[in-house]
PDB file of N, CA and C in Angstrom:
ATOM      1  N   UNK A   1     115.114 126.824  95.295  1.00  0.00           N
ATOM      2  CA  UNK A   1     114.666 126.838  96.662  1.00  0.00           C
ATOM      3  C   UNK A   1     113.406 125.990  96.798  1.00  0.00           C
ATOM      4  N   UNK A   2     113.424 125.119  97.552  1.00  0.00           N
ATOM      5  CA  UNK A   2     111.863 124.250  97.693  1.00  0.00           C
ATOM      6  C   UNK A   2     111.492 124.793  99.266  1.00  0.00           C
ATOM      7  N   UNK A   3     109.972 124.744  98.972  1.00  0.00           N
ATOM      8  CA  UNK A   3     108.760 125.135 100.112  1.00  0.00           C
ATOM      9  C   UNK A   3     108.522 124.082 100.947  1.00  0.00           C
ATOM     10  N   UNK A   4     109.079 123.782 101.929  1.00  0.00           N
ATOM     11  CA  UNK A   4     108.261 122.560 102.817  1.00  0.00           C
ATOM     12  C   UNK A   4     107.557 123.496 103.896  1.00  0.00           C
ATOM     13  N   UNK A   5     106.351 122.659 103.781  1.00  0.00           N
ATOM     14  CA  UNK A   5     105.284 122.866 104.618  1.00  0.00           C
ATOM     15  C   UNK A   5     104.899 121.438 105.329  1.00  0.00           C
ATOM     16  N   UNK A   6     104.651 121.680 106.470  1.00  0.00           N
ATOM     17  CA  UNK A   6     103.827 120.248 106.967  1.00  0.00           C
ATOM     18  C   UNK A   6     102.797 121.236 108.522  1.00  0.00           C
ATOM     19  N   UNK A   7     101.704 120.430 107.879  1.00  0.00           N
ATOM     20  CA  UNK A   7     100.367 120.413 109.411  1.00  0.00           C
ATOM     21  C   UNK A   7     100.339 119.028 109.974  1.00  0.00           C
ATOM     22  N   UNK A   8      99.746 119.656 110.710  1.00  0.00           N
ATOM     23  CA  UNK A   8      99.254 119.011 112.086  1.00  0.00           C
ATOM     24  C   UNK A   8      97.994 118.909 112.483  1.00  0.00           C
ATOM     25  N   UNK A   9      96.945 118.330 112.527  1.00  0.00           N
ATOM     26  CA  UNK A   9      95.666 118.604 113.197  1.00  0.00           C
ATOM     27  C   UNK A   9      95.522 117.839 114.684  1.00  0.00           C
ATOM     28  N   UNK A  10      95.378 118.383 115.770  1.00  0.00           N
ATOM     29  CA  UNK A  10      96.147 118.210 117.130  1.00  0.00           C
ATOM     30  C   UNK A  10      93.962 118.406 117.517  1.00  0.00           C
ATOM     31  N   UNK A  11      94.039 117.952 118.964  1.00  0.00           N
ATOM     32  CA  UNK A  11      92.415 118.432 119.291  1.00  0.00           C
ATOM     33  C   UNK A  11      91.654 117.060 120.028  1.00  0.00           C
ATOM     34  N   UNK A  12      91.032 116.820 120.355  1.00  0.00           N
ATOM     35  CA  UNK A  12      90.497 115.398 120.652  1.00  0.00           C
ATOM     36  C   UNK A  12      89.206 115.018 119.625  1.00  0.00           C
ATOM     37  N   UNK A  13      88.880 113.756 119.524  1.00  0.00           N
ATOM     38  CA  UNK A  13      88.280 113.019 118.760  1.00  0.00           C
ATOM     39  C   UNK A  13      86.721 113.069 119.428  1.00  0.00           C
ATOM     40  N   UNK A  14      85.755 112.352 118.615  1.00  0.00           N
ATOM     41  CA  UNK A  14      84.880 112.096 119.063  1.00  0.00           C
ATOM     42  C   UNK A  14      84.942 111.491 120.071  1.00  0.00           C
ATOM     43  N   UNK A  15      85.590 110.178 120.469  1.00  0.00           N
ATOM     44  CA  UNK A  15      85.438 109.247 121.748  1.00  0.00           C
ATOM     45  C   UNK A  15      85.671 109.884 122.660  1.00  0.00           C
ATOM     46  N   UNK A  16      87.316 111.370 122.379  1.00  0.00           N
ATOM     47  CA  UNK A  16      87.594 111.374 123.657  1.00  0.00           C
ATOM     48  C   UNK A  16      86.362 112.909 123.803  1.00  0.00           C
ATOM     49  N   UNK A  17      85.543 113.218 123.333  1.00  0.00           N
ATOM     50  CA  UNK A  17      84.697 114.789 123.783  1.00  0.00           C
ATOM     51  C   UNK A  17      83.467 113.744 124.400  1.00  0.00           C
ATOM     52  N   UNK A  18      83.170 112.604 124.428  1.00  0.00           N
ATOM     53  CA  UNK A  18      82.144 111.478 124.619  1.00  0.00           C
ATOM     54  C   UNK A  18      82.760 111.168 126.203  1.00  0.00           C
ATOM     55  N   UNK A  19      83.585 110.823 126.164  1.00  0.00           N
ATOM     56  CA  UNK A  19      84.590 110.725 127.374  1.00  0.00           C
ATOM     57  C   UNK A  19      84.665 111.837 128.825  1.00  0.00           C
ATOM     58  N   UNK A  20      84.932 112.986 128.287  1.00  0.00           N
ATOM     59  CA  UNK A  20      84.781 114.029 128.733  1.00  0.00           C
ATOM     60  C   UNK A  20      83.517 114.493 129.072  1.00  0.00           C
ATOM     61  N   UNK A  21      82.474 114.969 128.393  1.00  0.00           N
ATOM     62  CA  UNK A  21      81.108 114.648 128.960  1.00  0.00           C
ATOM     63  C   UNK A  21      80.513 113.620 129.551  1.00  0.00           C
ATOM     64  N   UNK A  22      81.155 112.457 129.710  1.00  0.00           N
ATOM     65  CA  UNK A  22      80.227 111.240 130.760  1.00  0.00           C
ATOM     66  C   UNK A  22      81.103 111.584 132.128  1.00  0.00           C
ATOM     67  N   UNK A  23      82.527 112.352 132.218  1.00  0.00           N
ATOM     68  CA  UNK A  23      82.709 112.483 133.564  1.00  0.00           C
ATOM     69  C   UNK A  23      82.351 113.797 133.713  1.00  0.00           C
ATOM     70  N   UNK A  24      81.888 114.594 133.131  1.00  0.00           N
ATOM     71  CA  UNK A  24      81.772 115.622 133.892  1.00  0.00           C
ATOM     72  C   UNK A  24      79.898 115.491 134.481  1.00  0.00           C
ATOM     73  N   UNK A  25      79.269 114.760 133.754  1.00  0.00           N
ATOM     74  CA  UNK A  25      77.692 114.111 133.963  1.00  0.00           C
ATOM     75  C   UNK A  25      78.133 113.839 135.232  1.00  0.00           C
ATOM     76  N   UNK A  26      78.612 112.348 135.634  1.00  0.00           N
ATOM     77  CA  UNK A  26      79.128 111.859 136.360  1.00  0.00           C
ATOM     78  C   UNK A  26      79.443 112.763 137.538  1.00  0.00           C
ATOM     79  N   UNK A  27      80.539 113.677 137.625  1.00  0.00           N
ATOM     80  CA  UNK A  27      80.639 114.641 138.400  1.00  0.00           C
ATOM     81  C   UNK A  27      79.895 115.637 139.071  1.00  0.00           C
ATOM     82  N   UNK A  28      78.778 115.706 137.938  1.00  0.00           N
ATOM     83  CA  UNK A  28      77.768 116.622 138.704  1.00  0.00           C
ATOM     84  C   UNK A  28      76.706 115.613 139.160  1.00  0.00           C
ATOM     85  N   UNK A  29      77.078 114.750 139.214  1.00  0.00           N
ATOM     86  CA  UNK A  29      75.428 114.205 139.901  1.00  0.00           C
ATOM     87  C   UNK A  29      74.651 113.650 138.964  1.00  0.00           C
ATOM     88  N   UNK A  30      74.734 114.386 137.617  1.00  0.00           N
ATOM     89  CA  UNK A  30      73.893 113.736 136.686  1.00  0.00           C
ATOM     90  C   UNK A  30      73.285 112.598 136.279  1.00  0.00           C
ATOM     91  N   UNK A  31      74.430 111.696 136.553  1.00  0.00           N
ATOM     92  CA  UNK A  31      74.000 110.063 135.788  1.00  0.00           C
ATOM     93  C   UNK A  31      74.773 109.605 137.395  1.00  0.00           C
ATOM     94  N   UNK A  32      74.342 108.250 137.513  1.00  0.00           N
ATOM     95  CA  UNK A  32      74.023 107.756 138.485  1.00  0.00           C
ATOM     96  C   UNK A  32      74.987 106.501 138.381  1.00  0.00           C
ATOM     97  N   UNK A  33      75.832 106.164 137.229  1.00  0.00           N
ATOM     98  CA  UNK A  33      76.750 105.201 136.234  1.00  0.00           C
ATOM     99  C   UNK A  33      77.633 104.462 137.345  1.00  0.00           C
ATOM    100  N   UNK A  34      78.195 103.564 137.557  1.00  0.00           N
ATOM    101  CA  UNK A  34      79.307 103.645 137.825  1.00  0.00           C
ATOM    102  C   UNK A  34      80.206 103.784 137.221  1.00  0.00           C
ATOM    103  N   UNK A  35      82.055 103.843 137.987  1.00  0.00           N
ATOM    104  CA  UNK A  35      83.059 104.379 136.967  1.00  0.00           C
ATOM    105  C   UNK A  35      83.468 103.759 135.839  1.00  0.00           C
ATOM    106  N   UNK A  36      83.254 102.481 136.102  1.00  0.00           N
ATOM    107  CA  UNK A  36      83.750 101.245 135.442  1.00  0.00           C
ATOM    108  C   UNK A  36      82.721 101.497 133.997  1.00  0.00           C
ATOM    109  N   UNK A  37      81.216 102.207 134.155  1.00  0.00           N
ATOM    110  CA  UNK A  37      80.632 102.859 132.781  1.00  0.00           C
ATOM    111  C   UNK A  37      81.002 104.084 132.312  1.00  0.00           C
ATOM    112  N   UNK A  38      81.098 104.917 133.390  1.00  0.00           N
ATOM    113  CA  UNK A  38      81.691 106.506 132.838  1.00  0.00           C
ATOM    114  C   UNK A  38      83.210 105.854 131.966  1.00  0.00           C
ATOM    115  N   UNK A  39      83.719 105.172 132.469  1.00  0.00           N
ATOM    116  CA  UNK A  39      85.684 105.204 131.685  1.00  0.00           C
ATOM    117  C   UNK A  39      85.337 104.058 130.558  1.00  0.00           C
ATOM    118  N   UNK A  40      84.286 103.363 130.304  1.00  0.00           N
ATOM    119  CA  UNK A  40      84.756 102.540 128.624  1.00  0.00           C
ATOM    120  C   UNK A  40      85.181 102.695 128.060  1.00  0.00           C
ATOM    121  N   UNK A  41      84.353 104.001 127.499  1.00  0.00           N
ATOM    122  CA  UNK A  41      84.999 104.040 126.252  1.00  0.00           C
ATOM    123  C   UNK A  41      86.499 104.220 126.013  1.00  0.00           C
ATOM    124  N   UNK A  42      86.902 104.574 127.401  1.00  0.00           N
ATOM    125  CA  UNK A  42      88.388 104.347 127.253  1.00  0.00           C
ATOM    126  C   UNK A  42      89.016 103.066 127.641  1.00  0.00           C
ATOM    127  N   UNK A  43      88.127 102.456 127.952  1.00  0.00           N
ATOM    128  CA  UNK A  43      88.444 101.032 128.552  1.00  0.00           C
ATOM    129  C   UNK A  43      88.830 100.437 127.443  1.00  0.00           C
ATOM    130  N   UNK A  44      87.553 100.616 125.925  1.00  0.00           N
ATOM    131  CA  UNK A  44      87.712  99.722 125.185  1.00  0.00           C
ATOM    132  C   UNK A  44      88.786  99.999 123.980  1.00  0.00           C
ATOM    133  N   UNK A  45      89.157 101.367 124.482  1.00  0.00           N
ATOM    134  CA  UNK A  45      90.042 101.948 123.140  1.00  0.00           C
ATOM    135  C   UNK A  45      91.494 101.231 123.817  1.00  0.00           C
ATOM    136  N   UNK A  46      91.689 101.210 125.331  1.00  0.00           N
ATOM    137  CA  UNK A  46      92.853 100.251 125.414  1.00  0.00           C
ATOM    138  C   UNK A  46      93.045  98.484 125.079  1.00  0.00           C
ATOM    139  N   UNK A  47      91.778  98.214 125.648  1.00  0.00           N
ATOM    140  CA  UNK A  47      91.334  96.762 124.724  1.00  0.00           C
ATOM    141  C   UNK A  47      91.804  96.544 123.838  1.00  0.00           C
ATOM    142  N   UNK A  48      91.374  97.311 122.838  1.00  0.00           N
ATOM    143  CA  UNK A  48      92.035  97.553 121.109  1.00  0.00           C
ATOM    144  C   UNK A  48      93.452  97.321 121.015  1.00  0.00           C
ATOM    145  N   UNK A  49      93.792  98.176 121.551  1.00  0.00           N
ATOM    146  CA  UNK A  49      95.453  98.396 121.481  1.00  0.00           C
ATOM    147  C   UNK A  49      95.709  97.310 121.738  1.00  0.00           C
ATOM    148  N   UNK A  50      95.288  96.718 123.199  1.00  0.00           N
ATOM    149  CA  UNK A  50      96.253  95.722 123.718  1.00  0.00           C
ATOM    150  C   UNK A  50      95.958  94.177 123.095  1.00  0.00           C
ATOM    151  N   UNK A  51      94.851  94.174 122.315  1.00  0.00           N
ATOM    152  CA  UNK A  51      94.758  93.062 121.452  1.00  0.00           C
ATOM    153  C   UNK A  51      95.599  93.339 119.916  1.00  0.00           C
ATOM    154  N   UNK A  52      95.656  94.219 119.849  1.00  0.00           N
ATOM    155  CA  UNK A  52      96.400  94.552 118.471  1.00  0.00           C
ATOM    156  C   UNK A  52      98.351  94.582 118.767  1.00  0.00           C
ATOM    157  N   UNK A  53      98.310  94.973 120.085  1.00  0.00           N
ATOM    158  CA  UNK A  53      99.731  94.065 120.284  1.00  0.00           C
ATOM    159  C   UNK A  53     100.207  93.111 120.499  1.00  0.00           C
ATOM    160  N   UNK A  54      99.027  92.352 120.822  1.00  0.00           N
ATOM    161  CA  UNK A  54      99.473  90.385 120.998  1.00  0.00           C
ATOM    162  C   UNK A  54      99.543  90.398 119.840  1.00  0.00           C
ATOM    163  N   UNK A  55      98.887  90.590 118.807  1.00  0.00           N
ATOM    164  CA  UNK A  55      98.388  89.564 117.509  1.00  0.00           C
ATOM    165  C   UNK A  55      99.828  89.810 117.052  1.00  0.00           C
ATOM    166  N   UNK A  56     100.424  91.278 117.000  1.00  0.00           N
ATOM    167  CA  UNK A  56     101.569  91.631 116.479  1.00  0.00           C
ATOM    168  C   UNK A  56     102.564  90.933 116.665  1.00  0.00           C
ATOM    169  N   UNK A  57     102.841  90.871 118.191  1.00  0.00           N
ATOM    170  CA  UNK A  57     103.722  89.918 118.897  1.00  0.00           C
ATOM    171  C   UNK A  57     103.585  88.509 118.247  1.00  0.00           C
ATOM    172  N   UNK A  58     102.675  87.681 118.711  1.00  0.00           N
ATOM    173  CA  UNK A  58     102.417  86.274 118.220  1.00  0.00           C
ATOM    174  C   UNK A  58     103.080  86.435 116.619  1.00  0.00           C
ATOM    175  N   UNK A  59     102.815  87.199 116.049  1.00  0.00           N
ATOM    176  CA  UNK A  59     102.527  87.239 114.584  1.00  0.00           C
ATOM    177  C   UNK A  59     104.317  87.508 114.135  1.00  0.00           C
ATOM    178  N   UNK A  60     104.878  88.217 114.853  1.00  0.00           N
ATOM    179  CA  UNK A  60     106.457  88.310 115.294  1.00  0.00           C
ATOM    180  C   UNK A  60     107.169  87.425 115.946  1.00  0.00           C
ATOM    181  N   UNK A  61     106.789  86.750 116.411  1.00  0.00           N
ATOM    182  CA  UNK A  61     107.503  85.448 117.296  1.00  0.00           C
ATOM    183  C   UNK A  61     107.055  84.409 116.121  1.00  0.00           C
ATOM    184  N   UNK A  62     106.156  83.904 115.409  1.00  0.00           N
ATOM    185  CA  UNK A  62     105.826  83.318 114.605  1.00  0.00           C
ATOM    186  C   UNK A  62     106.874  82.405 113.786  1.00  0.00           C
ATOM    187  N   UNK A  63     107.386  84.123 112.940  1.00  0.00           N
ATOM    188  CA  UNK A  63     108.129  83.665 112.246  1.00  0.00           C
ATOM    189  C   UNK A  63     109.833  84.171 112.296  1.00  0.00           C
ATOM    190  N   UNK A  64     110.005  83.842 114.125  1.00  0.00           N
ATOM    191  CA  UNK A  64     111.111  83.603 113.880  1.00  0.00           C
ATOM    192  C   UNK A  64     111.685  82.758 114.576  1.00  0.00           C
TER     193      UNK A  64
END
């Protein structure tokens, strides 16, 4: 008989608890930001992505 086990660690990250506290600042009045500063850091985590799927692409069309 074999034991499979598998986890999961599920929860949000640093960026996104960073995220979450600049809108709720934001929300109360706190910071004075606009949205376009409260949302970067999610701005730049899509940045990421979406430069890391050209290169892929290019890098896939490349060689064929």
């Amino acid at each position: 008989m074999s034991s499979k086990s598998s986890s999961s660690s599920g929860g949000m990250g640093c960026g996104g608890v960073v995220q979450v506290v600049f809108i709720v600042l934001k929300l109360l009045g706190l910071i004075n930001w606009s949205w376009w500063w409260v949302m970067s850091s999610s701005l730049v985590g899509l940045a990421i992505v979406a430069v890391v799927l050209v290169v892929a692409l290019v890098a896939y069309l490349g060689k064929a």
